[in-house]
Structure formats: structure tokens, C-alpha cells
Protein backbone atom coordinates (compact mmCIF):
# COMPACT_ATOMS: atom_id res chain seq x y z
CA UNK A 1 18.36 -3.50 7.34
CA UNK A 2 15.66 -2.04 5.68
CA UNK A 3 12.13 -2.18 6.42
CA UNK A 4 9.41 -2.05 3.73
CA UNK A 5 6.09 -1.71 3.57
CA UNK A 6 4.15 -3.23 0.01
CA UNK A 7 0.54 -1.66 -0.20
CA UNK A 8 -1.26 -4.16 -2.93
CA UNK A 9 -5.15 -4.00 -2.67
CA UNK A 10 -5.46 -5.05 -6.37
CA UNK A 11 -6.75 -8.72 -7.17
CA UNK A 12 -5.33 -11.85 -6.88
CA UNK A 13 -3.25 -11.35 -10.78
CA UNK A 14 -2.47 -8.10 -8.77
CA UNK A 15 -0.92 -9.91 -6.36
CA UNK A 16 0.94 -12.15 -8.29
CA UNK A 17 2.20 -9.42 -10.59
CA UNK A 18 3.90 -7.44 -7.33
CA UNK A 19 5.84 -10.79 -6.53
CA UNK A 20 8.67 -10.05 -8.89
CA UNK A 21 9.30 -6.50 -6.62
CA UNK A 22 8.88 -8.45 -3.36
CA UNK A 23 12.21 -10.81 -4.11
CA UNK A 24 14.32 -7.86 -5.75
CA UNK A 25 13.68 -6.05 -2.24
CA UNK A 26 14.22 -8.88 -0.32
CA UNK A 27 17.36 -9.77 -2.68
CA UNK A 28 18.92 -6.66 -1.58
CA UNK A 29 18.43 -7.40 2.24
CA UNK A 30 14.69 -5.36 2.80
CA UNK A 31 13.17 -6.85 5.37
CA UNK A 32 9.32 -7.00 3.21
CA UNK A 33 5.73 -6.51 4.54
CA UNK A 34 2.92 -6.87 2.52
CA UNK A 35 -0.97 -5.87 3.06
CA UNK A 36 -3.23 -7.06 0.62
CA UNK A 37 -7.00 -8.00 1.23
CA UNK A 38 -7.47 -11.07 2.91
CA UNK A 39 -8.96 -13.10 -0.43
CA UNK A 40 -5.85 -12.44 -2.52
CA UNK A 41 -3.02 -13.05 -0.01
CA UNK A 42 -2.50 -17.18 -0.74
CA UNK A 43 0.00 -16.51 -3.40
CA UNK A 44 2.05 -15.01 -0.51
CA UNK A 45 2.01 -17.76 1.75
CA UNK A 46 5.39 -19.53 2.29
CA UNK A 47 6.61 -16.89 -0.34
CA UNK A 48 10.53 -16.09 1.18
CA UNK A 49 10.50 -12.49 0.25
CA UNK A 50 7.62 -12.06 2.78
CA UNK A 51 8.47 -11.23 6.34
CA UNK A 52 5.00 -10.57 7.21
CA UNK A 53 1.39 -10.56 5.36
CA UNK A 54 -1.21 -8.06 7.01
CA UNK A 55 -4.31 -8.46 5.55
CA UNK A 56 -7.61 -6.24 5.58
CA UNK A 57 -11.05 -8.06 4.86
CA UNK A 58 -12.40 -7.33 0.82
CA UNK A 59 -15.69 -5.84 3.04
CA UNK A 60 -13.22 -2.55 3.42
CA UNK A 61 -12.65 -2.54 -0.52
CA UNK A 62 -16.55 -0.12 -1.22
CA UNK A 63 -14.17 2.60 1.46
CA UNK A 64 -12.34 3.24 -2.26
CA UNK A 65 -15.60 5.33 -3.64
CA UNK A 66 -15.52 7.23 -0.71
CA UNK A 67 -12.07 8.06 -0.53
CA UNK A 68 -11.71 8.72 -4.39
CA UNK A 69 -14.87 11.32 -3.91
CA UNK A 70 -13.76 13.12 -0.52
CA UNK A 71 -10.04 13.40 -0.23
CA UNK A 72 -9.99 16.41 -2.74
CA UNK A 73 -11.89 18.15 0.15
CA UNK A 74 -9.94 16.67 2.99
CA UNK A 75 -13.31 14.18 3.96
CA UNK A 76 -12.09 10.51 4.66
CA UNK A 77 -14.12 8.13 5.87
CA UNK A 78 -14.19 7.73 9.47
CA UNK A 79 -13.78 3.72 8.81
CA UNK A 80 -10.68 4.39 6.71
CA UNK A 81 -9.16 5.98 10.36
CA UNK A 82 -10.79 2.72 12.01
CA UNK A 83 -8.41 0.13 9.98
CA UNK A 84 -5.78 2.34 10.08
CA UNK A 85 -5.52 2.02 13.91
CA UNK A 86 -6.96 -1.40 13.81
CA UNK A 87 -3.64 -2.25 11.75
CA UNK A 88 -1.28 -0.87 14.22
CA UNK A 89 1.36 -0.29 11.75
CA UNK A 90 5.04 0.35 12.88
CA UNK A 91 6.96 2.92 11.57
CA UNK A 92 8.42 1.66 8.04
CA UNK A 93 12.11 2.78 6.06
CA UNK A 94 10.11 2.80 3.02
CA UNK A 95 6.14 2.27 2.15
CA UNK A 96 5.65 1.65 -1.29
CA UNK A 97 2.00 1.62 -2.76
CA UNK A 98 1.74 -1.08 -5.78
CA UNK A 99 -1.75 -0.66 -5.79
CA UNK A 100 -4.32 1.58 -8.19
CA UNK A 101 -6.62 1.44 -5.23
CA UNK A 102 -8.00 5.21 -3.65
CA UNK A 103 -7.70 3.35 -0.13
CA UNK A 104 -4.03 2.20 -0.57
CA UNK A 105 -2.86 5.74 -1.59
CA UNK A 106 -4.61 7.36 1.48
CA UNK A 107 -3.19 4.39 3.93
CA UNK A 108 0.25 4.91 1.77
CA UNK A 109 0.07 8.87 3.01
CA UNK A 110 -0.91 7.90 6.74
CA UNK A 111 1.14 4.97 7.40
CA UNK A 112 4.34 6.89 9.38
CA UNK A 113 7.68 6.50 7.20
CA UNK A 114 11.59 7.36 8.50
CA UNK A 115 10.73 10.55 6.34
CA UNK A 116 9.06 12.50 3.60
CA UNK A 117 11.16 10.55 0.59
CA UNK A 118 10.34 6.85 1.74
CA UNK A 119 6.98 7.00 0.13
CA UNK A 120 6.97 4.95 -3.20
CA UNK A 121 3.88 5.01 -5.85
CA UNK A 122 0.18 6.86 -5.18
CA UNK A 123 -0.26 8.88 -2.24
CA UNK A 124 -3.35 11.38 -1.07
CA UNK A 125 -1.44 14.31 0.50
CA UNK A 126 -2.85 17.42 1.15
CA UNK A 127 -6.17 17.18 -0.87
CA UNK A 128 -4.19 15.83 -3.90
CA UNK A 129 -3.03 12.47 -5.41
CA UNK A 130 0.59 12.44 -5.80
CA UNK A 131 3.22 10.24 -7.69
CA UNK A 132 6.50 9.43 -6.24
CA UNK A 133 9.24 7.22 -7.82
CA UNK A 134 9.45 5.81 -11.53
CA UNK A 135 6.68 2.80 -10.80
CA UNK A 136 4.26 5.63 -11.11
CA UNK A 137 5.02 6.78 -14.50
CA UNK A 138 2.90 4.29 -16.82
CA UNK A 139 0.12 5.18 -15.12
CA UNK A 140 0.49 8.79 -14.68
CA UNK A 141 0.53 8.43 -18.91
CA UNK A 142 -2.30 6.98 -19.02
């Protein structure tokens, strides 16, 4: 079995838009986690796809600014480190980030993966943003 990670720190339509991805993963036997902020996980409750809903508190959401204006020169907020190991994350098969969020690409880079190609959507990686997978490609147009 496979074990997924889904980063979504959009809004609650956010949320509800990512559903459709959560059931085809869990359709084809990934075992799903999901972290969202805390004020948009409801629509996840009871959901089946959902093995397990980590949440992060919407106070966390003003660590975006800081990330999207210091991880081009490798300065991340020490609080972004804090939730990280508050979180206490396992290892994941795959992490994929859903979210247009600066703080969900920087936890999709830092949360450990089986290896280099089980990272899915945004990512901060060595001072840059980076793309991975199709999911990526309407917004890399834009």
C-alpha cells in the first residue's frame, strides 16, 4: 500500500475542490493523509478517502509572506521549522502539494518522501520553486 501525503492550505472551496483527487487515490488502494488549516478541514470529516486529517491553525497562514520573500535566499522562518517538527510527520510514498500556498511548497520540500520522484505539485528546493507532475501545468501557464 501506498502512503500519501495531500498538502491543501487553500480555503474551504479549496478544500472541496481537492476531494475529487482524495477518492481516485484512495480508489486505487493509497492509504490518504490530508493537512489543511484547521478552519477548512469539516468537509473532510467522515470523508472515506481520508485516513487521517492533520491540521495546522489559520494563525500559521501570515508564515506565507515570509516564505514567498526569503526562500530565494535560503531564509525560512524559524516558525515554519517549529510546525514542521510540531507535526511530526512520518515518512510518506508520495507527498503531493494541491495547494498555491508559499508554506505548503516549503513543507512539500521538507516533509521526508521514499525518494526524490514522490514529490507531486509546488516545491521550494534549493532557493527555487519547482513544478513536478502534470497538476502543475495550469498554473505554471499562468
Amino acid at each position: 500500500m501506498t502512503c500519501t501525503l495531500v498538502i491543501q492550505l487553500g480555503r474551504l472551496g479549496d478544500v472541496i475542490q481537492t476531494t475529487p483527487l482524495l477518492a481516485e487515490l484512495a480508489a486505487t488502494g493509497d492509504e490518504v493523509d490530508v493537512l489543511v488549516l484547521r478552519s477548512a478541514h469539516e468537509p473532510l470529516l467522515g470523508f472515506s478517502a481520508v485516513a487521517n486529517i492533520i491540521t495546522i491553525p489559520g494563525s500559521l497562514k501570515p508564515l506565507d509572506d515570509a516564505i514567498a520573500c526569503g526562500f530565494s535566499h535560503a531564509h525560512i522562518p524559524v516558525e515554519a521549522y517549529e510546525l514542521l517538527a510540531d507535526l511530526q510527520l512520518p515518512p510518506y510514498d508520495r507527498v503531493i502539494n494541491a495547494s498555491h500556498a508559499p508554506l505548503g511548497c516549503w513543507l512539500a520540500a521538507a516533509i521526508p518522501a521514499t525518494n526524490y520522484r514522490a514529490y507531486y505539485g509546488g516545491i521550494i528546493r534549493d532557493r527555487e520553486c519547482l513544478y513536478f507532475g502534470s497538476t502543475s501545468v495550469y498554473r505554471v501557464a499562468m
